[in-house]
N, C-alpha and C. Protein backbone atom coordinates (compact mmCIF):
# COMPACT_ATOMS: atom_id res chain seq x y z
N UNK A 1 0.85 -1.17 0.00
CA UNK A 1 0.00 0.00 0.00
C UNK A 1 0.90 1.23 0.00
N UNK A 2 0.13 2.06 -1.16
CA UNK A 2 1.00 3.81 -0.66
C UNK A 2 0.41 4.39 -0.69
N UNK A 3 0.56 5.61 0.12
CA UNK A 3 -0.21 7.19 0.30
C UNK A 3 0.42 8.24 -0.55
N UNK A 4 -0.24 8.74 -1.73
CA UNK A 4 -0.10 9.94 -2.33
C UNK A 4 -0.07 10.92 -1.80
N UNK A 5 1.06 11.91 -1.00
CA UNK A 5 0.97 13.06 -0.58
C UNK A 5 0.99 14.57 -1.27
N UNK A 6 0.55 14.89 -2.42
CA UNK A 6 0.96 15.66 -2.89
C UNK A 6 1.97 15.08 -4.32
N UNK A 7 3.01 15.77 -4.37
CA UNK A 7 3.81 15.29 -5.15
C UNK A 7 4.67 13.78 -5.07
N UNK A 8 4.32 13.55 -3.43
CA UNK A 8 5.26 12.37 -3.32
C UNK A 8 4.42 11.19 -2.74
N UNK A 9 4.83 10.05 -3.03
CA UNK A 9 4.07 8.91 -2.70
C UNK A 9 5.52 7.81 -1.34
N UNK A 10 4.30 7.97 -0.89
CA UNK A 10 4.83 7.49 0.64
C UNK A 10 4.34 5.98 0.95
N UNK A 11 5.53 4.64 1.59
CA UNK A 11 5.10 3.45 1.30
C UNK A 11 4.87 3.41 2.40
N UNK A 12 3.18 3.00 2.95
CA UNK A 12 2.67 2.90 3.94
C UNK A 12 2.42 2.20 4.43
N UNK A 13 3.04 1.68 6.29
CA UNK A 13 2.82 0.86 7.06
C UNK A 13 1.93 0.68 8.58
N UNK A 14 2.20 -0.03 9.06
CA UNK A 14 0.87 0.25 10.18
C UNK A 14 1.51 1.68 11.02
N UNK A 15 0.49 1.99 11.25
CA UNK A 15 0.23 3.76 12.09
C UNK A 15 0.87 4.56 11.51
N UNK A 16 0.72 4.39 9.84
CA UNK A 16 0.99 5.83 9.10
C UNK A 16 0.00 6.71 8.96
N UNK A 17 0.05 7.79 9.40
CA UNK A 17 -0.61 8.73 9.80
C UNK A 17 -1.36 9.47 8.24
N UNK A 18 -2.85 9.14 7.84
CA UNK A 18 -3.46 9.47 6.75
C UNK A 18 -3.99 10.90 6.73
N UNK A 19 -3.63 12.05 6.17
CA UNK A 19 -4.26 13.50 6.39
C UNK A 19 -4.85 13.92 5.38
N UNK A 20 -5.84 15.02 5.43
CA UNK A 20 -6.40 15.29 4.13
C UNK A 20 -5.86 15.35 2.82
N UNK A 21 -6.45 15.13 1.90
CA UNK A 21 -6.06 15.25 0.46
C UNK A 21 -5.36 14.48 0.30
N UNK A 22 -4.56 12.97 1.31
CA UNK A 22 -4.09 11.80 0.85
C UNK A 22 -5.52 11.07 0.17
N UNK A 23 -3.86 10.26 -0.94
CA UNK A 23 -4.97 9.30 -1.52
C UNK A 23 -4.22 7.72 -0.93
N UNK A 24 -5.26 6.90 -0.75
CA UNK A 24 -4.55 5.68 -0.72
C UNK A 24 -4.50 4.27 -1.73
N UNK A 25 -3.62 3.99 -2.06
CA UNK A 25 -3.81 3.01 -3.05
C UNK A 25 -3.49 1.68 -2.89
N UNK A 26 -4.49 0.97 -3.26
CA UNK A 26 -3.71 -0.55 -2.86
C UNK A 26 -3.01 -1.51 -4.17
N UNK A 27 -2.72 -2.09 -3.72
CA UNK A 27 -2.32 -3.16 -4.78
C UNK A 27 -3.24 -4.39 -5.32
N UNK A 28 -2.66 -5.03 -6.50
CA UNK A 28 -3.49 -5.98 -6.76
C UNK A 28 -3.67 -7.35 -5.17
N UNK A 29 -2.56 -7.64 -4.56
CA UNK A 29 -2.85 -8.18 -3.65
C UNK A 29 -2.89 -7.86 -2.15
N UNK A 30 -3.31 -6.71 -2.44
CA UNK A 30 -2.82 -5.75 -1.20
C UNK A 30 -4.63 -4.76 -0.64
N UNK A 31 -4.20 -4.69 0.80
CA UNK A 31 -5.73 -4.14 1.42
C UNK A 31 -5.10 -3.30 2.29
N UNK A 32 -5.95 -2.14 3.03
CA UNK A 32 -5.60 -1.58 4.22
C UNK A 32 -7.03 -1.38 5.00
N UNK A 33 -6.47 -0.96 6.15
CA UNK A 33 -7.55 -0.37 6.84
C UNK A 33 -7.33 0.96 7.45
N UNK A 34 -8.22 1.82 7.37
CA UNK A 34 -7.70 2.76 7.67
C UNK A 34 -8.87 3.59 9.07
N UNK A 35 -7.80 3.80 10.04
CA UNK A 35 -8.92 4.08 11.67
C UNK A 35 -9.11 5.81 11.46
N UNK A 36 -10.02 6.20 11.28
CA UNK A 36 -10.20 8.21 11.14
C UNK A 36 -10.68 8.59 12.27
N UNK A 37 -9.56 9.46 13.15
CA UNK A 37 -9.70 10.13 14.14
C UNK A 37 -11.02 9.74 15.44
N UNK A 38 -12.33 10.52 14.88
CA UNK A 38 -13.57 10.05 15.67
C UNK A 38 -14.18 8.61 15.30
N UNK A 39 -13.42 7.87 15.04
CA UNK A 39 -14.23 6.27 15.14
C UNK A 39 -14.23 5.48 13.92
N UNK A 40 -14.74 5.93 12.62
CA UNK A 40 -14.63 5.53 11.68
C UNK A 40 -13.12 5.11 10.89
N UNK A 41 -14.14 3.47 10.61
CA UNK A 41 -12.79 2.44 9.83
C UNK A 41 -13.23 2.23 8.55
N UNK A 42 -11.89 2.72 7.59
CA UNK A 42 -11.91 2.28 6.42
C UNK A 42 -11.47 0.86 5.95
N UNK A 43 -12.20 -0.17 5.74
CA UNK A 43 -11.79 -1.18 4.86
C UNK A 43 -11.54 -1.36 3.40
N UNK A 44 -10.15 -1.30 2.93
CA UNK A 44 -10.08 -0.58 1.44
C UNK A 44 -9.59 -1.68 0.80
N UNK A 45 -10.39 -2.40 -0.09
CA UNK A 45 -10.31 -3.64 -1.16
C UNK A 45 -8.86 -3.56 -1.90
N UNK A 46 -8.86 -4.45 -2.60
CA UNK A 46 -7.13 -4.48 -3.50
C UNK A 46 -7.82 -4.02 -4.58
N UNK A 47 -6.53 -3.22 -5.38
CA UNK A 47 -6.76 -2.54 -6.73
C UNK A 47 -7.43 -0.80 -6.48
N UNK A 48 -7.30 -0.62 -5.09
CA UNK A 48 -8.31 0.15 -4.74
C UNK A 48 -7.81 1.84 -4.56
N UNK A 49 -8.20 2.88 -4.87
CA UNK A 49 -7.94 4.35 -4.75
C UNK A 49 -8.80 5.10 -3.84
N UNK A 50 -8.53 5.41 -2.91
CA UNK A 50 -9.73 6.38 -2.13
C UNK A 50 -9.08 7.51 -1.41
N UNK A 51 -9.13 8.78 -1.98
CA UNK A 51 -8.73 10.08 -1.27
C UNK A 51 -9.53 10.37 0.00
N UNK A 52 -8.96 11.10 1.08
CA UNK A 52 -9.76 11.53 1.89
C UNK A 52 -9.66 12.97 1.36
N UNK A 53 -10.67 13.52 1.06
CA UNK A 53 -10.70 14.92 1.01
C UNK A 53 -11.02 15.79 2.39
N UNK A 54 -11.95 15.27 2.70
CA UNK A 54 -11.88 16.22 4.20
C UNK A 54 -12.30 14.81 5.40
N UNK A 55 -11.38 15.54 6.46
CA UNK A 55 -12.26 14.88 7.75
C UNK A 55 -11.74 15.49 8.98
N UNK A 56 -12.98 16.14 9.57
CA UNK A 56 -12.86 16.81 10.57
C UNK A 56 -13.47 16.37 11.78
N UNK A 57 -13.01 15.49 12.53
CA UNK A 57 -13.81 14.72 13.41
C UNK A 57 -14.53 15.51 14.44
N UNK A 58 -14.09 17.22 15.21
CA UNK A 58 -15.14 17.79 15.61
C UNK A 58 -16.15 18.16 15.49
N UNK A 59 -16.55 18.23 14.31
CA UNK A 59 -17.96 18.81 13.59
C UNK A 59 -18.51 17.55 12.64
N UNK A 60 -17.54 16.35 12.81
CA UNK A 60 -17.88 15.41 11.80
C UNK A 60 -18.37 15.35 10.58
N UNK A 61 -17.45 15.89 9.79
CA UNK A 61 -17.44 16.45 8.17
C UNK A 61 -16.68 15.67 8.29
N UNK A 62 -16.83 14.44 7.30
CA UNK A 62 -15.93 13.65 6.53
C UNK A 62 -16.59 13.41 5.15
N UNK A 63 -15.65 13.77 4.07
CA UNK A 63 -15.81 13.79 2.31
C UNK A 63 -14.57 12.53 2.18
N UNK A 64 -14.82 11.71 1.60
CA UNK A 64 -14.12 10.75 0.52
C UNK A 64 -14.19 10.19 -0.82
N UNK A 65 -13.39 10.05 -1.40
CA UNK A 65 -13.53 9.74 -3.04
C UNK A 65 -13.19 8.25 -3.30
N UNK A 66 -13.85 7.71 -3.78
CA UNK A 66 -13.28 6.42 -4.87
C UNK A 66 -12.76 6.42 -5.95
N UNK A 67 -12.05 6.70 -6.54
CA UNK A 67 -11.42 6.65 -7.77
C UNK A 67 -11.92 5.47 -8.67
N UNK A 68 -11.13 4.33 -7.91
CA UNK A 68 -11.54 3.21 -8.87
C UNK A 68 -11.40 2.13 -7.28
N UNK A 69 -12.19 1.07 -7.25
CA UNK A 69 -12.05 -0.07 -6.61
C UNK A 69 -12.97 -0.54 -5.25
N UNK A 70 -13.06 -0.91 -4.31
CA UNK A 70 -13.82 -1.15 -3.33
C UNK A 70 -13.46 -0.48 -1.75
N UNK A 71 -14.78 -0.22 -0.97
CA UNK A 71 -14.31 0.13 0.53
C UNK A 71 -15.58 -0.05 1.14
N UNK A 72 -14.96 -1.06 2.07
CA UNK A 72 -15.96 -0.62 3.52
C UNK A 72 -15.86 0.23 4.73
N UNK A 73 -17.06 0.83 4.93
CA UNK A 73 -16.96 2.00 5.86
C UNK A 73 -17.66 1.73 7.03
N UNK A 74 -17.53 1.63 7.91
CA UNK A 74 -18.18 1.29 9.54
C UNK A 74 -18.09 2.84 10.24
N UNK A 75 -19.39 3.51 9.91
CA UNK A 75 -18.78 5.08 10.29
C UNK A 75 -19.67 5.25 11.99
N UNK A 76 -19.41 6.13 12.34
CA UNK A 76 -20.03 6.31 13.59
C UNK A 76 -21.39 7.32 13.37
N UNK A 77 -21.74 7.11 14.48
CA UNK A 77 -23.29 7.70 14.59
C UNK A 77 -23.21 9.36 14.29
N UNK A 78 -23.53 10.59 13.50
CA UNK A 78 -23.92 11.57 13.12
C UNK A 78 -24.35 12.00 14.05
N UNK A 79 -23.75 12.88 15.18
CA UNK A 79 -24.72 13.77 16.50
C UNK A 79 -24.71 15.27 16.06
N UNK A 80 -23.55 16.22 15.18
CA UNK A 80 -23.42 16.55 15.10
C UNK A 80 -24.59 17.59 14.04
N UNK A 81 -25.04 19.02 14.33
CA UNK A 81 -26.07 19.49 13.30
C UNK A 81 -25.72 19.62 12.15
N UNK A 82 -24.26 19.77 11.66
CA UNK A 82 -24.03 19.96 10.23
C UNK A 82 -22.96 18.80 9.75
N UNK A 83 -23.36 17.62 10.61
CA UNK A 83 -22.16 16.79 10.80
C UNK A 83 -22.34 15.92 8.88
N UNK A 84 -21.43 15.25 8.70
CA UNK A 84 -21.88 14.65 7.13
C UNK A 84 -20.85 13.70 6.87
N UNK A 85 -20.87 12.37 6.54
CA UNK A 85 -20.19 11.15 6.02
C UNK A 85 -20.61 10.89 4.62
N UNK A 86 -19.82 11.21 3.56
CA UNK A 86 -20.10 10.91 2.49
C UNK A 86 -18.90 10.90 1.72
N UNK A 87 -19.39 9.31 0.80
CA UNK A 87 -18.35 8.80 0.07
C UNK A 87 -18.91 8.82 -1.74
N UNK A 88 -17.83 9.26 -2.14
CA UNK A 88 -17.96 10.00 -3.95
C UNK A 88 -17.41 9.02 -4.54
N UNK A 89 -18.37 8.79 -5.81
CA UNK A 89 -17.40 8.32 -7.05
C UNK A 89 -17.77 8.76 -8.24
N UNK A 90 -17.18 8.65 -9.57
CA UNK A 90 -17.19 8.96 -10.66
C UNK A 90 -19.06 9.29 -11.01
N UNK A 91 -19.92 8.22 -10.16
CA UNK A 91 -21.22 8.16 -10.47
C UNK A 91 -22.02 8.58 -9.58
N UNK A 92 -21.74 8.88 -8.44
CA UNK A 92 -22.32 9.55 -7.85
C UNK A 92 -22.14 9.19 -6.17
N UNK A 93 -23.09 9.38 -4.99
CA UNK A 93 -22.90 9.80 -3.79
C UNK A 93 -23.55 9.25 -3.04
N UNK A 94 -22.96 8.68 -1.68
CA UNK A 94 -23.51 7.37 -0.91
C UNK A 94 -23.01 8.38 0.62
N UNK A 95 -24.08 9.21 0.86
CA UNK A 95 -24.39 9.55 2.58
C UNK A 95 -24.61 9.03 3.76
N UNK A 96 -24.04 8.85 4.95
CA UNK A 96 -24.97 7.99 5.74
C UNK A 96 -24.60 9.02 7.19
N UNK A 97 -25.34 8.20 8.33
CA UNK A 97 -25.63 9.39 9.36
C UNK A 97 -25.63 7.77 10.53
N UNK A 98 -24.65 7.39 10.49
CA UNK A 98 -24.18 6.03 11.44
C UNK A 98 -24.66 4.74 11.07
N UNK A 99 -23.39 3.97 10.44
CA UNK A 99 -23.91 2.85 9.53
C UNK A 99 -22.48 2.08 9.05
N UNK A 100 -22.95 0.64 8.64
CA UNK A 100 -21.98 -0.20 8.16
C UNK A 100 -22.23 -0.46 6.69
N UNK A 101 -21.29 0.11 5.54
CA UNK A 101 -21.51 0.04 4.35
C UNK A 101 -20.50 -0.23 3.28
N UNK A 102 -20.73 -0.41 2.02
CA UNK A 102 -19.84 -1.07 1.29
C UNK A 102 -19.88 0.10 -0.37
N UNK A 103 -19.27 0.44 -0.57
CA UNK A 103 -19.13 0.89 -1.75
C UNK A 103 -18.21 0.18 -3.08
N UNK A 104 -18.04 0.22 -4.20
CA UNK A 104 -17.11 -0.33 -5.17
C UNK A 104 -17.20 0.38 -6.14
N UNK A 105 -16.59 0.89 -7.25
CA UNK A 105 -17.12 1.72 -8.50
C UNK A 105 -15.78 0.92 -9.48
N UNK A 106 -16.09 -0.14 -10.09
CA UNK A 106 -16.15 -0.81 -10.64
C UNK A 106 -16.23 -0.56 -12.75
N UNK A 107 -15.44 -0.42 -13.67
CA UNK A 107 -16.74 -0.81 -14.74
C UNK A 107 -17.69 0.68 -15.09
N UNK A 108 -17.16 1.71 -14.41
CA UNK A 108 -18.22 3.13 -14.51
C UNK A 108 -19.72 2.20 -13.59
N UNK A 109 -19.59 1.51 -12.80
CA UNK A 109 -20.65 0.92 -11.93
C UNK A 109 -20.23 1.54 -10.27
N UNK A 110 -21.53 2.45 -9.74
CA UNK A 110 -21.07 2.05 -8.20
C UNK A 110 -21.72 1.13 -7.91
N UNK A 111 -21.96 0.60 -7.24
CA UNK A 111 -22.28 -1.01 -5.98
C UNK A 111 -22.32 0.03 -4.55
N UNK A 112 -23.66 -0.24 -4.07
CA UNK A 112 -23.91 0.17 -2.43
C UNK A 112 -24.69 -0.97 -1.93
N UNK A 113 -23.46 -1.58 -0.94
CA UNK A 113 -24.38 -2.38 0.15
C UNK A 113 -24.46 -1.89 1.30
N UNK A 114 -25.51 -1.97 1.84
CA UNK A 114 -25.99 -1.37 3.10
C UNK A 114 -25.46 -2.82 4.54
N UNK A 115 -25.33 -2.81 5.50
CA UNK A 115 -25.18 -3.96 6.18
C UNK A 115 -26.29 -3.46 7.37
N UNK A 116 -25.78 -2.56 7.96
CA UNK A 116 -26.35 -2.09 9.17
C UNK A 116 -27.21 -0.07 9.29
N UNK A 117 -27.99 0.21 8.98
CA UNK A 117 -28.43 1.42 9.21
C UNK A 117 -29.12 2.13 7.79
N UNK A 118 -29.21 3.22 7.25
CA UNK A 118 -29.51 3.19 5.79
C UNK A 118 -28.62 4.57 5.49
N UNK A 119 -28.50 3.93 3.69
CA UNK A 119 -27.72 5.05 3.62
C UNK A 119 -28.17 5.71 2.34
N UNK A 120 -28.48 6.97 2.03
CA UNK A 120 -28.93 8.04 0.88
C UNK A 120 -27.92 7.39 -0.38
N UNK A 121 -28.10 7.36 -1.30
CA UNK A 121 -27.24 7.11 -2.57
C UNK A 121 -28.18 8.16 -3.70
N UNK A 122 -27.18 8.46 -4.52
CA UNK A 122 -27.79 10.05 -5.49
C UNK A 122 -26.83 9.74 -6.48
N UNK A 123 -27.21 10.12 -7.63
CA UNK A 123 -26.53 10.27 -8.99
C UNK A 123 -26.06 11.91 -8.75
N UNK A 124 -24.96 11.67 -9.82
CA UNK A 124 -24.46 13.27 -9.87
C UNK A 124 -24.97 14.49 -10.30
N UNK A 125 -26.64 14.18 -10.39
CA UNK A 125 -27.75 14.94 -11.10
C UNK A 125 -29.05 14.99 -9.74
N UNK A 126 -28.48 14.16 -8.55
CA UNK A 126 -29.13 15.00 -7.30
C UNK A 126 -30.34 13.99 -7.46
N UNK A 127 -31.01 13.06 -8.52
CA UNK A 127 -31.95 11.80 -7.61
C UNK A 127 -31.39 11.02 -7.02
N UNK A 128 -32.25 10.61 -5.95
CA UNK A 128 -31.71 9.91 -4.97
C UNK A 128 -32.66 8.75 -4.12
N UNK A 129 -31.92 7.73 -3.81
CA UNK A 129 -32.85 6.62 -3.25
C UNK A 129 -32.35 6.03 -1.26
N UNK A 130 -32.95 5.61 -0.67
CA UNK A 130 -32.57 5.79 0.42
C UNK A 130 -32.66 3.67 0.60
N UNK A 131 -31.30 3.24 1.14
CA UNK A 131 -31.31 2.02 1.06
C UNK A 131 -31.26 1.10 2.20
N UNK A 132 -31.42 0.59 2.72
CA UNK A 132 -31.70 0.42 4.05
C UNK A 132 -30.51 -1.05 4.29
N UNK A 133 -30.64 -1.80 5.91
CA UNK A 133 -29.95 -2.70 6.13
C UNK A 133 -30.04 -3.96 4.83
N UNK A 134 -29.35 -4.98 5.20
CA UNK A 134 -29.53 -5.63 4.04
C UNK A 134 -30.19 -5.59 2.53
N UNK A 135 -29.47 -4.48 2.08
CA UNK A 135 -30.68 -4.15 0.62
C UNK A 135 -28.86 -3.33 -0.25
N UNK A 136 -29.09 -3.47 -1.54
CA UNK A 136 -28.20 -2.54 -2.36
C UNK A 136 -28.65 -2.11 -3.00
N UNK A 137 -28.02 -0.97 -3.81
CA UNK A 137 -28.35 -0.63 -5.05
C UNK A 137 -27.20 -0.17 -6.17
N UNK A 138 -27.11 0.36 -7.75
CA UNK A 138 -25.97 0.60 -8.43
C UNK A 138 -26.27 1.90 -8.82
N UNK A 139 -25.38 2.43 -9.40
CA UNK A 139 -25.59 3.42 -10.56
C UNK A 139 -24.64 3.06 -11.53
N UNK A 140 -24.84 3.85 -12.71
CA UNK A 140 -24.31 3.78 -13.60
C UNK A 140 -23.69 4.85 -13.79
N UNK A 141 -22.40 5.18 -14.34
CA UNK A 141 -21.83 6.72 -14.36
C UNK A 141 -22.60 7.40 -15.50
N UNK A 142 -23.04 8.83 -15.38
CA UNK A 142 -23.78 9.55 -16.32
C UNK A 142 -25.45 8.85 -16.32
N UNK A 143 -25.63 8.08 -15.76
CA UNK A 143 -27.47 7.27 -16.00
C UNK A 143 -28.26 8.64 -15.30
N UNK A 144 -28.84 9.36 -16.30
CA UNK A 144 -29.49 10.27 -15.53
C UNK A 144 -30.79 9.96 -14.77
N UNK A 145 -31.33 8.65 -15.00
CA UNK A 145 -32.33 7.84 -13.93
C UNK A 145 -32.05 7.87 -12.58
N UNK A 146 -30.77 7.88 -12.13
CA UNK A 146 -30.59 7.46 -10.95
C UNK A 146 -30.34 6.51 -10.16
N UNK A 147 -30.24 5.97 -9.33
CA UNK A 147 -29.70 4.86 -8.67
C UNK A 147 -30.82 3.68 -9.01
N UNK A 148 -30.81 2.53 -9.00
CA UNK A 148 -31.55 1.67 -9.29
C UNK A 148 -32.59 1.57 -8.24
N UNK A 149 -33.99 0.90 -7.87
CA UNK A 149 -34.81 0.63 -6.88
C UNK A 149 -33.53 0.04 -5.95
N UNK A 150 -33.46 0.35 -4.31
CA UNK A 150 -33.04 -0.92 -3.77
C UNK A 150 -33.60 -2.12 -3.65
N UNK A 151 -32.64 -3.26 -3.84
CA UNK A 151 -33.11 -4.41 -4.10
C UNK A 151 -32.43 -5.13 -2.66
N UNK A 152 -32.85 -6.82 -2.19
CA UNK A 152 -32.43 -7.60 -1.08
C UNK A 152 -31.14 -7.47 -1.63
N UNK A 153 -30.07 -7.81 -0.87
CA UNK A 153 -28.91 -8.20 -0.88
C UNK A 153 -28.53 -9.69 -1.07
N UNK A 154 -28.30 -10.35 -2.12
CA UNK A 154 -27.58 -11.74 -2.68
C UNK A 154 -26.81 -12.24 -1.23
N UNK A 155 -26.57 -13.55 -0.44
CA UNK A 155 -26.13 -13.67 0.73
C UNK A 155 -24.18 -13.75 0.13
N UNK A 156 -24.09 -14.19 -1.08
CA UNK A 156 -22.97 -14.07 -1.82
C UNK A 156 -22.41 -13.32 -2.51
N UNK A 157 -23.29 -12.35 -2.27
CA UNK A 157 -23.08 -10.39 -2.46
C UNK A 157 -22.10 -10.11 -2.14
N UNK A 158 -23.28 -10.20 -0.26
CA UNK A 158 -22.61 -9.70 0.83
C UNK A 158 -21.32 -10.24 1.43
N UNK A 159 -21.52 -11.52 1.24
CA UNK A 159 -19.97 -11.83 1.54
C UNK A 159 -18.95 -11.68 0.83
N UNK A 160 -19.37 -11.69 -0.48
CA UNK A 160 -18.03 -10.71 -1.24
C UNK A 160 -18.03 -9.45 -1.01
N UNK A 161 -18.30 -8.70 -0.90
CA UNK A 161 -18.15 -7.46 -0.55
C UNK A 161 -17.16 -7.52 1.20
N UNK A 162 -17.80 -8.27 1.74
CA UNK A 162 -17.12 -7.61 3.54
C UNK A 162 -15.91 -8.60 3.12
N UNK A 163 -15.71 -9.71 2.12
CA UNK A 163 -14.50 -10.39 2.46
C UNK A 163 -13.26 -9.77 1.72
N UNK A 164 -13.72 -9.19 0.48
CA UNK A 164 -12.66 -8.44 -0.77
C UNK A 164 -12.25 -7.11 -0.12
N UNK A 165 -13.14 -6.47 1.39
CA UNK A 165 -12.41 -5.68 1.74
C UNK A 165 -11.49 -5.49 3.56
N UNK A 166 -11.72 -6.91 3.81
CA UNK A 166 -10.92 -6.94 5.01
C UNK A 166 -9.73 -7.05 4.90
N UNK A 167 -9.02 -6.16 5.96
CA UNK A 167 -7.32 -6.46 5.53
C UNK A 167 -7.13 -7.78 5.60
N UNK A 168 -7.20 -8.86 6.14
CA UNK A 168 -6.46 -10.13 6.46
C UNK A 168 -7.34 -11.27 5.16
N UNK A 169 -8.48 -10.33 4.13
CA UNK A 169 -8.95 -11.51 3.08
C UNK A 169 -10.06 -12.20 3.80
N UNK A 170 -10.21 -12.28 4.52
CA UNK A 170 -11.23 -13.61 5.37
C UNK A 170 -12.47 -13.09 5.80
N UNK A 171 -13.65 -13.64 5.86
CA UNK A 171 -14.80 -13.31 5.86
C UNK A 171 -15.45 -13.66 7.27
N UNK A 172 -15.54 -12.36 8.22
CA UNK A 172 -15.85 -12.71 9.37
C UNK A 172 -16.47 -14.06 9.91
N UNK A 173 -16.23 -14.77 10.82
CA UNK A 173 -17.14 -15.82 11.16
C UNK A 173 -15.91 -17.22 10.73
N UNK A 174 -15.33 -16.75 9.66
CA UNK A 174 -14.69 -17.89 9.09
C UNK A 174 -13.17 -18.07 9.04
N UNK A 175 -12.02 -19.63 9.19
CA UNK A 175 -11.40 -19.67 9.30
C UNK A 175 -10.17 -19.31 8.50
């Protein structure tokens, strides 16, 4: 794994310290996790790009980008009045306000799985569908429709999704 700082790319190991406007990248066989200040853990898939653009854990403004590849986010509960967790990609925008979730943008495809709480998903044209625990939905980059109906979650979805983005590969529960 490395962190893009600016002009220089930094090879990153445990308790390297991630600050705004890093990007992190993984490798084809490679994952991280990444712990943000007030609580929230990034689980970041292989092949994977995700900038933090902002995160301000007093007012709980956190902005992140996907570039290209997968992440799970286990964010903390939203107490805050202008507080905001939201993760970007090429196709559009997956909000949540305390929740366990999965993003991928794939293919000009995002992928939102919901696990625990619900989370807003919007095309880059501002419709938007609200998706709840066990349920996903996609977009398509440029689909000016909008995010698809949420649908149940496949049980082989979901386990690809939480297993392609744990650092250690392995799918909770299992050996």
């Amino acid at each position: 794994m490395n962190i893009a700082r600016g002009t220089q790319s930094l090879s990153a190991s445990l308790k390297t310290v991630v600050d705004w406007q890093d990007v992190v990248n993984t490798e084809a066989n490679a994952r991280a996790r990444v712990s943000l200040d007030d609580g929230p853990v990034l689980n970041i898939g292989s092949d994977s790009s995700v900038r933090v653009v902002k995160h301000e854990a007093a007012a709980q403004q956190t902005d992140l980008e996907i570039g290209y590849g997968k992440m799970r986010s286990q964010a903390q509960k939203i107490s805050q009045p202008n507080g905001k967790f939201e993760v970007r990609t090429p196709a559009g925008v997956a909000g949540v306000g305390g929740t366990d979730f999965y993003v991928g943008y794939e293919n000009n495809v995002m992928t939102v799985i919901v696990f625990e709480g619900v989370v807003r998903v919007c095309n880059l044209a501002g419709v938007c569908v609200e998706v709840s625990a066990r349920q996903m939905t996609t977009i398509r980059n440029g689909d000016p429709a909008g995010p698809g109906v949420p649908v149940a979650t496949p049980p082989a979805t979901g386990s690809d999704a939480i297993s392609s983005t744990n650092a250690d590969g392995r799918t909770p529960g299992t050996s």
